[in-house]
Protein backbone atom coordinates (compact mmCIF):
# COMPACT_ATOMS: atom_id res chain seq x y z
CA UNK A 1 0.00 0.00 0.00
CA UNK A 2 1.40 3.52 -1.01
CA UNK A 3 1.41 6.28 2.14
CA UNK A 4 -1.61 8.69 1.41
CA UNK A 5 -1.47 10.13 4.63
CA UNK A 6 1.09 9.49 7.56
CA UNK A 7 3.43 6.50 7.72
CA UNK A 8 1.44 5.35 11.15
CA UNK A 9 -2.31 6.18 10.04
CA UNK A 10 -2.80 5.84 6.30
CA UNK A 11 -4.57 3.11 6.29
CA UNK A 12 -6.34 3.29 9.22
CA UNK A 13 -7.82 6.66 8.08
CA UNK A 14 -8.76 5.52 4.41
CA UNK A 15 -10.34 2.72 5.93
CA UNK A 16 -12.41 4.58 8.14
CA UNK A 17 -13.23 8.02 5.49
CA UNK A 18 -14.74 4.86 3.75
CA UNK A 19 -17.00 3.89 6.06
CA UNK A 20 -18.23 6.98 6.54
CA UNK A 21 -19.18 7.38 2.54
CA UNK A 22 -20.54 4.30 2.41
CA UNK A 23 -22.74 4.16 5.49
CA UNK A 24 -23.98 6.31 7.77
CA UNK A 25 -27.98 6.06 6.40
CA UNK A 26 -28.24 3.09 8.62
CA UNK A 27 -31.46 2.03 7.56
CA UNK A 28 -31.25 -0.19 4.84
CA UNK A 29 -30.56 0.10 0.99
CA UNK A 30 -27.36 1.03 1.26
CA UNK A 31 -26.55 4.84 2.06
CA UNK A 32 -30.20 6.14 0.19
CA UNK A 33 -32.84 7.93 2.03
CA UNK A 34 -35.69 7.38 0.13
CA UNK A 35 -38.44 8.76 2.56
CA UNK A 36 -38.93 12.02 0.91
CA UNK A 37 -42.59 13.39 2.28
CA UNK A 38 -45.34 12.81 4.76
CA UNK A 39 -48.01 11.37 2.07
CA UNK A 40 -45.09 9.55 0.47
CA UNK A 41 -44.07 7.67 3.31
CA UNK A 42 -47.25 6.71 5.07
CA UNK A 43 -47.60 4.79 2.10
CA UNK A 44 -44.71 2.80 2.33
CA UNK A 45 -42.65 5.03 -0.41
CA UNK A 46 -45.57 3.73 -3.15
CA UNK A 47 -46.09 6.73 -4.49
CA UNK A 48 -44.59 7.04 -8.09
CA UNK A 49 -48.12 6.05 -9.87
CA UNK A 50 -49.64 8.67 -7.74
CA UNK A 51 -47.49 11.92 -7.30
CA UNK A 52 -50.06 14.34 -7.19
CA UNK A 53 -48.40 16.86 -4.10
CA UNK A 54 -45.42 18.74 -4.36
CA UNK A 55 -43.03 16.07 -3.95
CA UNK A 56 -43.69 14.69 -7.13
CA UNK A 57 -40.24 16.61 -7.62
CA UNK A 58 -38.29 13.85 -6.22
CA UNK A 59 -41.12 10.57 -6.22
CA UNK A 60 -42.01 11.19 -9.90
CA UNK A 61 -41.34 14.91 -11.45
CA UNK A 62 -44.02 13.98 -14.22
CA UNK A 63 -46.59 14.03 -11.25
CA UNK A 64 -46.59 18.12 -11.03
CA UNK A 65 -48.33 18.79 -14.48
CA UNK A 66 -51.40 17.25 -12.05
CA UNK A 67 -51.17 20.59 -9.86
CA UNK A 68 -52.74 23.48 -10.91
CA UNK A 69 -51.33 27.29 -10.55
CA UNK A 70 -48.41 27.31 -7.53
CA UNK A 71 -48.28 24.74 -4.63
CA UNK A 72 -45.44 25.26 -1.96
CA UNK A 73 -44.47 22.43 0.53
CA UNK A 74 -42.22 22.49 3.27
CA UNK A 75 -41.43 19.78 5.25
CA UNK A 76 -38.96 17.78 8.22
CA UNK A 77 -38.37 14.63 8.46
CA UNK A 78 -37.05 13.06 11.94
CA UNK A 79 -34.86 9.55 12.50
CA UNK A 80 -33.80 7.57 15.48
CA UNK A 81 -31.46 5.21 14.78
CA UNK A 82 -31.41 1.60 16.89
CA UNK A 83 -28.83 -0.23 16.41
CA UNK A 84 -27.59 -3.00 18.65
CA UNK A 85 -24.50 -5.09 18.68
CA UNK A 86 -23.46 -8.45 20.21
CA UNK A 87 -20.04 -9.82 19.53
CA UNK A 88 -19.04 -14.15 19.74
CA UNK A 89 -16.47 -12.92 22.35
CA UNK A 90 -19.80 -10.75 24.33
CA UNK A 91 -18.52 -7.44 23.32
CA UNK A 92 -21.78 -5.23 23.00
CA UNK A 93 -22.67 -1.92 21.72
CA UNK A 94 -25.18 0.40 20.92
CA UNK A 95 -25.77 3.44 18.94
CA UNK A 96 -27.41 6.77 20.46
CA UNK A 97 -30.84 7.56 19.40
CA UNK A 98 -30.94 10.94 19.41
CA UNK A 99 -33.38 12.46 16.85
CA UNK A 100 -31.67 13.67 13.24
CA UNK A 101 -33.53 16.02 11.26
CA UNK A 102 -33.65 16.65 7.36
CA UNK A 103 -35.69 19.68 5.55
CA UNK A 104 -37.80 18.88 2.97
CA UNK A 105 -39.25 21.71 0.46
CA UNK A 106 -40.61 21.66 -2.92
CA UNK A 107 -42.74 24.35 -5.22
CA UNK A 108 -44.32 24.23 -8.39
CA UNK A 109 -46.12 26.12 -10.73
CA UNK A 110 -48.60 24.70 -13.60
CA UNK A 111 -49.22 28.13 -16.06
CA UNK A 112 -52.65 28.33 -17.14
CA UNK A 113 -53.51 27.45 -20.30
CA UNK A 114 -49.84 25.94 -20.56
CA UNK A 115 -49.32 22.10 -21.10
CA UNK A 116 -46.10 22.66 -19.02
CA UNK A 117 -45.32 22.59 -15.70
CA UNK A 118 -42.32 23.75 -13.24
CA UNK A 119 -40.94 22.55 -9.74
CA UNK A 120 -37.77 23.52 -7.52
CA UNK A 121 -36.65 20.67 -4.49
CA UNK A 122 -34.69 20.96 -1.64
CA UNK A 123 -33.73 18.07 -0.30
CA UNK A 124 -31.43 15.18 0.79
CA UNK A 125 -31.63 11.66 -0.90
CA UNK A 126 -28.50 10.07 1.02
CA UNK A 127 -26.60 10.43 4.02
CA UNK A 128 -27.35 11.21 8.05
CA UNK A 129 -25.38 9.61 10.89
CA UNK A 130 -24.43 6.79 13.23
CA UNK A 131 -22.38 7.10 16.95
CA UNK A 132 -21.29 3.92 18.80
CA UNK A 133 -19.62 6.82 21.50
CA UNK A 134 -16.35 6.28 22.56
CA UNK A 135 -15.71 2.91 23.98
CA UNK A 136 -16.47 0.40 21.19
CA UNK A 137 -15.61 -3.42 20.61
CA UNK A 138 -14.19 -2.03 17.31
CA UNK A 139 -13.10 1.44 17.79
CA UNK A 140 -10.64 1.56 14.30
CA UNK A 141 -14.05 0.25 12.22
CA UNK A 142 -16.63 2.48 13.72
CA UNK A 143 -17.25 5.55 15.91
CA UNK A 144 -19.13 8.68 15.07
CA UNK A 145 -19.88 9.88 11.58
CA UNK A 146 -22.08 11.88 9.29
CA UNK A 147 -22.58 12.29 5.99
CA UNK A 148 -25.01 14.87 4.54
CA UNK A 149 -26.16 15.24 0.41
CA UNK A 150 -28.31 17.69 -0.42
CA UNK A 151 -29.75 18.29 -3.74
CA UNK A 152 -31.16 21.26 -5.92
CA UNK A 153 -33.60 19.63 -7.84
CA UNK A 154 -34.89 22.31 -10.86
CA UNK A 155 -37.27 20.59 -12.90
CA UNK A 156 -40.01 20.84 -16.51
CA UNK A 157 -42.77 18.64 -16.88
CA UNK A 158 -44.73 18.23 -20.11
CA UNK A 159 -48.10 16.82 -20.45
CA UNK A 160 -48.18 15.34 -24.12
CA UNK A 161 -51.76 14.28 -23.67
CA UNK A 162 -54.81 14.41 -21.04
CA UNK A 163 -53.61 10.73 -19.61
CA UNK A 164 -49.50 11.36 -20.40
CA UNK A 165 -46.92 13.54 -18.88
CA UNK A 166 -42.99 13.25 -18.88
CA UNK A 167 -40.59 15.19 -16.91
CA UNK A 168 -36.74 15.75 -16.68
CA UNK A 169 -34.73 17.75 -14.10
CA UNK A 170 -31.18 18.81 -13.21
CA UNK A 171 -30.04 17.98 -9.65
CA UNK A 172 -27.17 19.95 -8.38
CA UNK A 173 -26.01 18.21 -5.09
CA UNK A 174 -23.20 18.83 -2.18
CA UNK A 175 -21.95 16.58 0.19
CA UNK A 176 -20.18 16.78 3.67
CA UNK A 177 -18.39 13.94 5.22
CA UNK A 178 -17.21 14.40 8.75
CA UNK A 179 -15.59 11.11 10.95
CA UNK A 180 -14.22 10.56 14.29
CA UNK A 181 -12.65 7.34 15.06
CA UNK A 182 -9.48 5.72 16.74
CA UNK A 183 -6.57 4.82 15.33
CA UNK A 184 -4.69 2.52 17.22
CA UNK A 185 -1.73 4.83 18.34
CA UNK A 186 -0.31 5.73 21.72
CA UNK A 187 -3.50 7.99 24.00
CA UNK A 188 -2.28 11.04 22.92
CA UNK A 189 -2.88 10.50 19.79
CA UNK A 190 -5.96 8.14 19.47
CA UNK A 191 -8.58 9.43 17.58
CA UNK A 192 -8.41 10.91 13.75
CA UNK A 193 -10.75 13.56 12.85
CA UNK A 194 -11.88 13.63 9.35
CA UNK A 195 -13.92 16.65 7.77
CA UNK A 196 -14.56 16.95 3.85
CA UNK A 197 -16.80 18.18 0.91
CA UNK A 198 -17.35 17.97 -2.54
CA UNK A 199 -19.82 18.54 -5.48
CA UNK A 200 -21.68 16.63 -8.62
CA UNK A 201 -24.29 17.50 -10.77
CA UNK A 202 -26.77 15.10 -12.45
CA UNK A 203 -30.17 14.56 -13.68
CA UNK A 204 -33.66 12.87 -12.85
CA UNK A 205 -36.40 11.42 -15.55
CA UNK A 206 -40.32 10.89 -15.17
CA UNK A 207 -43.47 9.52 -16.80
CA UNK A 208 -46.73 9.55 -15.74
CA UNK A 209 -49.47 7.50 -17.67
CA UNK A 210 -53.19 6.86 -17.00
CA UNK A 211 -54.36 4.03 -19.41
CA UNK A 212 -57.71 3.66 -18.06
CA UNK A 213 -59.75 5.74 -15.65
CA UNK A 214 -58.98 3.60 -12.70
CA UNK A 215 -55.23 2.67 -13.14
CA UNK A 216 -51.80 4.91 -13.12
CA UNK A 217 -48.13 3.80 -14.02
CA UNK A 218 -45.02 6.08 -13.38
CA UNK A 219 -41.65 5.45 -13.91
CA UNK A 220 -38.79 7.58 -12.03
CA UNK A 221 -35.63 7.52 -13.06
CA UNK A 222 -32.20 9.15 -11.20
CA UNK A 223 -28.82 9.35 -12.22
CA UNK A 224 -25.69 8.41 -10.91
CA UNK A 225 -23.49 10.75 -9.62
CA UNK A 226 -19.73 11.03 -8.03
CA UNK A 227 -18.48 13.40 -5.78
CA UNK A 228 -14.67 14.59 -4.98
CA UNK A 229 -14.47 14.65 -1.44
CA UNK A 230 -11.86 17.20 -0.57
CA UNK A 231 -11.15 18.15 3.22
CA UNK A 232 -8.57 17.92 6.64
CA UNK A 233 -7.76 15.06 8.94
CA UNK A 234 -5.70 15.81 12.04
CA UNK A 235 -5.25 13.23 15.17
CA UNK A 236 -6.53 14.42 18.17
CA UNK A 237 -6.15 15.81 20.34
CA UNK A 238 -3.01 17.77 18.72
CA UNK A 239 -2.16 17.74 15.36
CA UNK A 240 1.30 16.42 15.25
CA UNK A 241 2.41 17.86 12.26
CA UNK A 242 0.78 21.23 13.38
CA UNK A 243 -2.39 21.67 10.84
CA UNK A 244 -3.48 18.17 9.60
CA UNK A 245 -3.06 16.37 5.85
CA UNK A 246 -5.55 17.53 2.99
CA UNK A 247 -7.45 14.63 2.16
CA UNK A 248 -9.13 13.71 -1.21
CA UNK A 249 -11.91 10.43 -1.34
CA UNK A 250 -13.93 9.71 -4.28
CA UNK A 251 -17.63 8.18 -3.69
CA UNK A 252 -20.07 6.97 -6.32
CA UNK A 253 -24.12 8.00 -5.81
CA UNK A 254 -25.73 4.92 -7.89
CA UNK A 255 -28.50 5.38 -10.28
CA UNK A 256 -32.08 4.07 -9.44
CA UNK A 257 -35.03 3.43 -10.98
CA UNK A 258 -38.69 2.76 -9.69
CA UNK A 259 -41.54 1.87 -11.81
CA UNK A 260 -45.34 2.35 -9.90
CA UNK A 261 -48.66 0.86 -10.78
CA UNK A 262 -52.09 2.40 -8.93
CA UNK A 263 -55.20 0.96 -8.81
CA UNK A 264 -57.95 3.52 -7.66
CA UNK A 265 -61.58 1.50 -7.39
CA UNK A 266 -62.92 3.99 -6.57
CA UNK A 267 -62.26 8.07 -5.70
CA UNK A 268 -62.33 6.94 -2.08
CA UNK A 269 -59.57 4.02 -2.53
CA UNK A 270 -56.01 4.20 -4.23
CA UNK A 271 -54.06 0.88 -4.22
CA UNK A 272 -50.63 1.04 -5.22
CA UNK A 273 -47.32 -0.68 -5.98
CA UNK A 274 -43.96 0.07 -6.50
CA UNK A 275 -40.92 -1.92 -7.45
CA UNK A 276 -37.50 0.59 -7.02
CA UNK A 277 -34.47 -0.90 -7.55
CA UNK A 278 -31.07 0.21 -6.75
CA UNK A 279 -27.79 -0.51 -8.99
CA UNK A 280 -25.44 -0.84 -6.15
CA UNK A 281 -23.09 -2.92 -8.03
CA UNK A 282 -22.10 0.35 -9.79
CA UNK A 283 -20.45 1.26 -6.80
CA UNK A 284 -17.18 -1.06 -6.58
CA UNK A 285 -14.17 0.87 -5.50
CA UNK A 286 -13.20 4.06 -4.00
CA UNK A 287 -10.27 5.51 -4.20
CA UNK A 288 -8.60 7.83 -1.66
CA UNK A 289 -5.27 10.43 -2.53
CA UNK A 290 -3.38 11.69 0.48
CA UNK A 291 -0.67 14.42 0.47
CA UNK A 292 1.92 12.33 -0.82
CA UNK A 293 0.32 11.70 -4.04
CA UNK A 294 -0.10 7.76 -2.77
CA UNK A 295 -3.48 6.45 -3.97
CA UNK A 296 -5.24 2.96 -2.66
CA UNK A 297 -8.58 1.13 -4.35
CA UNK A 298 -10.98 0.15 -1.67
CA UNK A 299 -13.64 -2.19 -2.44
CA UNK A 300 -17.14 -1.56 -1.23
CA UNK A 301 -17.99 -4.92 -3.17
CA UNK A 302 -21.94 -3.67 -2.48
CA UNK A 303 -24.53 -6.02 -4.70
CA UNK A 304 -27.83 -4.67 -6.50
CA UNK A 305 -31.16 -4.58 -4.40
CA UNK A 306 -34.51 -4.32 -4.62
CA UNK A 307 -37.09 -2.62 -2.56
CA UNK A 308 -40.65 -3.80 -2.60
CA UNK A 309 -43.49 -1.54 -1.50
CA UNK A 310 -46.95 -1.21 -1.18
CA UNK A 311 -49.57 1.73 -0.01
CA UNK A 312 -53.43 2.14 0.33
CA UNK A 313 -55.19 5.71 0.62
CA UNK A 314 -58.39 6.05 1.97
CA UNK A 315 -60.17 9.53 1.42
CA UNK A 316 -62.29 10.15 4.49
CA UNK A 317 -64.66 13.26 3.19
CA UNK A 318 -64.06 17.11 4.10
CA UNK A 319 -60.45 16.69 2.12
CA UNK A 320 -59.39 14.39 4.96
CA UNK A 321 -57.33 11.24 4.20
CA UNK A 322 -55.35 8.02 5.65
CA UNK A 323 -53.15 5.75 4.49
CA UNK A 324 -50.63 2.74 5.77
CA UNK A 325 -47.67 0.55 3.70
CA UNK A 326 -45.71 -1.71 4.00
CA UNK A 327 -41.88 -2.53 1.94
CA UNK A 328 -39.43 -4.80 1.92
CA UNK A 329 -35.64 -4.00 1.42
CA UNK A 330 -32.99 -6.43 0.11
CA UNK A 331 -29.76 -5.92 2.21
CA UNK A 332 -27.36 -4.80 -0.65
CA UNK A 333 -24.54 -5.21 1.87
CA UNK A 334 -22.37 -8.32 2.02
CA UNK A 335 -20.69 -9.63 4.92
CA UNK A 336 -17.12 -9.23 3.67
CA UNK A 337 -16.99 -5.25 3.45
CA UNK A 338 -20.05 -4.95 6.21
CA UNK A 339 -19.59 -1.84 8.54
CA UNK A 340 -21.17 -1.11 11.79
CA UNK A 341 -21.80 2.34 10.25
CA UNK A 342 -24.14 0.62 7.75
CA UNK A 343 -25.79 -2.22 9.26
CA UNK A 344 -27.58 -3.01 6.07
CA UNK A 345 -29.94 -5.68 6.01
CA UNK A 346 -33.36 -7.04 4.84
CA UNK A 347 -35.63 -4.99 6.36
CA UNK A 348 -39.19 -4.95 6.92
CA UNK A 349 -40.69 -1.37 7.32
CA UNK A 350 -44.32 -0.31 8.60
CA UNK A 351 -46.23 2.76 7.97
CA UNK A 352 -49.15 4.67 8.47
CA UNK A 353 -50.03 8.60 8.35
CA UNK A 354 -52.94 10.58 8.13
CA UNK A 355 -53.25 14.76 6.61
CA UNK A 356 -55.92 17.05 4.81
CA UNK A 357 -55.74 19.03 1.71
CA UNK A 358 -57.86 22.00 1.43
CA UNK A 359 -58.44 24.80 -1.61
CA UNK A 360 -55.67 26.72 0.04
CA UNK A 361 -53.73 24.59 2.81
CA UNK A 362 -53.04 21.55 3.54
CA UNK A 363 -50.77 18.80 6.19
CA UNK A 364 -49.47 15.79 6.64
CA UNK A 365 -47.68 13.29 9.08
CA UNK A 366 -45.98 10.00 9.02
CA UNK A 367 -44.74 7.39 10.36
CA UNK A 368 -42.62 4.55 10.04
CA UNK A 369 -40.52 1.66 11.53
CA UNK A 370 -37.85 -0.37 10.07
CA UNK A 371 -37.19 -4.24 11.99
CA UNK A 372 -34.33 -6.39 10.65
CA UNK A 373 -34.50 -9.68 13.34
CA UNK A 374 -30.94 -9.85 13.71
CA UNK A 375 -27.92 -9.95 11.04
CA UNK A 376 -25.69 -11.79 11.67
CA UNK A 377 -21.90 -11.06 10.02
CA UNK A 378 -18.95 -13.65 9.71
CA UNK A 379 -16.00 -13.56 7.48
CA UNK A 380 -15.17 -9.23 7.32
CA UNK A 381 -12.48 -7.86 6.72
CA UNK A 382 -12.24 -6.36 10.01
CA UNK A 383 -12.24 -9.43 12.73
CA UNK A 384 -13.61 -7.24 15.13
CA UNK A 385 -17.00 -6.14 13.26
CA UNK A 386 -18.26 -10.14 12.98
CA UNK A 387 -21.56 -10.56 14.75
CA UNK A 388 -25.27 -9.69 15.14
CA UNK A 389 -26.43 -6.72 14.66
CA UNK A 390 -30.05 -5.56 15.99
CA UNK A 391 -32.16 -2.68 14.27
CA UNK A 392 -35.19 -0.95 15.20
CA UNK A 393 -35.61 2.47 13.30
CA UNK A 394 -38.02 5.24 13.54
CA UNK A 395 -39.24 8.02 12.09
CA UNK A 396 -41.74 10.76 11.53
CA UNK A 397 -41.76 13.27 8.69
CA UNK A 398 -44.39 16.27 8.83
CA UNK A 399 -45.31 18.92 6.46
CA UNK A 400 -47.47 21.96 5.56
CA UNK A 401 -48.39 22.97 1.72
CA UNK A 402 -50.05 26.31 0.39
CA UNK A 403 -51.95 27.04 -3.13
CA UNK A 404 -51.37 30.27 -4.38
């Protein structure tokens, strides 16, 4: 291995500014946050068929040519991580579940008399955080670290007919890496602080089509992006050198695709389905440049994966509604190159919400769990990462929407 950083901690820090960019989501497929809005997420994500609010932006862009004149949304959504871990040996640890919070706000505006449409999203489809605290059964594999990825999301929709629309959008996204972790050295020295950011541009696709009165297919496509991590590390708590070592780490974003299918029996009942899958096995190596020029390939080794989900809407009268879903997500993580920062693994996640949409405003609130059963890791890379691994996730996301 060449030195990229310091003869003592090159490794050591690569390893870990890795786990970092490939992790800290912590709640299955991958490093992707796919809950994205209130509506969208009480109905377990199955909403690309549907997209009639606001976030149509990021669920299905072709979705906004349904609003008419300006709609503005605006909305948080909340995460507590749960993650618990038993070693062979009867190490243990557990992460802190302290809330995380990521904005959510979209606007469009349909022209009258226009067959186009126009939205603007703020939002962030990967990262958050994961923190074991200090005293760890594998402190050089996982500590404390974030990642955040926001995106710009500028989009155009066209409706080619009454029943068809298509959309395409720019999305201009930054991300932030930060990582604290040990290192192995004498106490002075044990911990590596690792801050960093970089920025990518790419694009998103939609389609909208309504065959027959009762049934709706969309397809939403994003596309993969890469961003140039540049930023400091320094060992705590003094920099020996006196200022730390830039840093440079490369990360691939992987493209997705989800195709929807509603079934609406009635104006009281919407059924829906969506398969989105996830092409993880885009994402193979990363490659980190210290200082020295010295450059290493890591493998994330990450496999493809699926996420099956399924939503019901039931209008109540007075512009009230409910719904509840259900998915299931593949673990797209192997055993091999498993972290403790991403304790990927089939999941099965709940959901229900409940809102209102009037002629001017409107709200909405959900709610969701995510329940693994266990994982169970042998064979890594890193001894000290092998065994089960415990997660119970939850989350709320809430928003408010106005019609000009």
């Amino acid at each position: 291995m060449n030195t990229t950083l310091r003869p003592l901690s090159s490794r050591l820090l690569a390893g870990g500014l890795l786990t970092i960019l490939s992790a800290p989501a912590a709640h299955a497929v991958g490093y992707r946050l796919p809950n994205q809005d209130p509506e969208g997420i009480a109905r377990g994500n199955a909403f690309a068929a549907t997209a009639d609010n606001p976030s149509a932006i990021y669920y299905n862009p072709a979705g906004i040519t349904q609003l008419e004149g300006a709609n503005f949304s605006v909305g948080v959504y909340a995460i507590s991580t749960d993650v618990n871990f038993h070693s062979p040996g009867g190490g243990s640890a557990s992460t802190e579940t302290a809330m995380q919070y990521v904005p959510q706000i979209y606007y469009t505006y349909s022209p009258a008399e226009s067959d186009f449409s126009f939205g603007l999203g703020v939002y962030a489809p990967y990262g958050l955080g994961i923190d074991y605290g200090r005293n760890t059964p594998f402190p050089t594999a996982a500590q404390d670290a974030e990642l955040a990825y926001v995106t710009v999301n500028p989009v155009i929709a066209w409706e080619i007919a009454p029943c068809f629309s298509i959309a395409a959008g720019i999305t201009l996204n930054r991300g932030d890496v930060r990582l604290e972790r040990r290192i192995g050295l004498v106490p002075k020295f044990d911990e590596f602080q690792v801050e960093g950011k970089g920025y990518a541009a790419g694009f998103n696709l939609g389609a909208l089509w309504q065959p027959a009165e009762k049934w709706s297919l969309g397809l939403n496509y994003r596309s993969p992006t890469e961003i140039d991590f540049e930023g400091r590390s320094i060992t705590a708590p003094v920099p020996p050198f006196g200022g730390g070592t830039p840093t440079e780490a490369s990360l691939h974003f992987p493209q997705y695709i989800v195709g929807g299918i509603s079934f609406r029996p009635t104006e009281d009942w919407n059924f829906e389905f969506n398969l989105d899958w996830t092409d993880w096995d885009q994402v193979n190596d990363s490659v980190f440049v210290g200082t020295f020029g010295g450059n290493q390939v890591f493998p994330f080794r990450y496999k493809s994966s699926f996420m099956y989900e399924f939503g019901v809407t039931r209008q109540l009268g007075g512009g009230y509604f409910v719904s509840t879903g259900y998915i299931y997500s593949e673990n797209s993580v192997p055993d091999e190159t498993f972290t403790p920062l991403n304790p990927d693994s089939d999941l099965h996640l709940g959901s229900v919400g409940f809102g209102y949409r009037g002629e001017k405003y409107g709200w909405a609130a959900g709610y969701h769990f995510a329940y693994n059963g266990g994982r169970t890791v042998t064979g890594n890379l890193n001894p000290t990462v092998n065994g089960e691994y415990e997660t119970f996730n939850q989350a709320v996301n809430m928003s408010v929407s106005y019609r000009f």
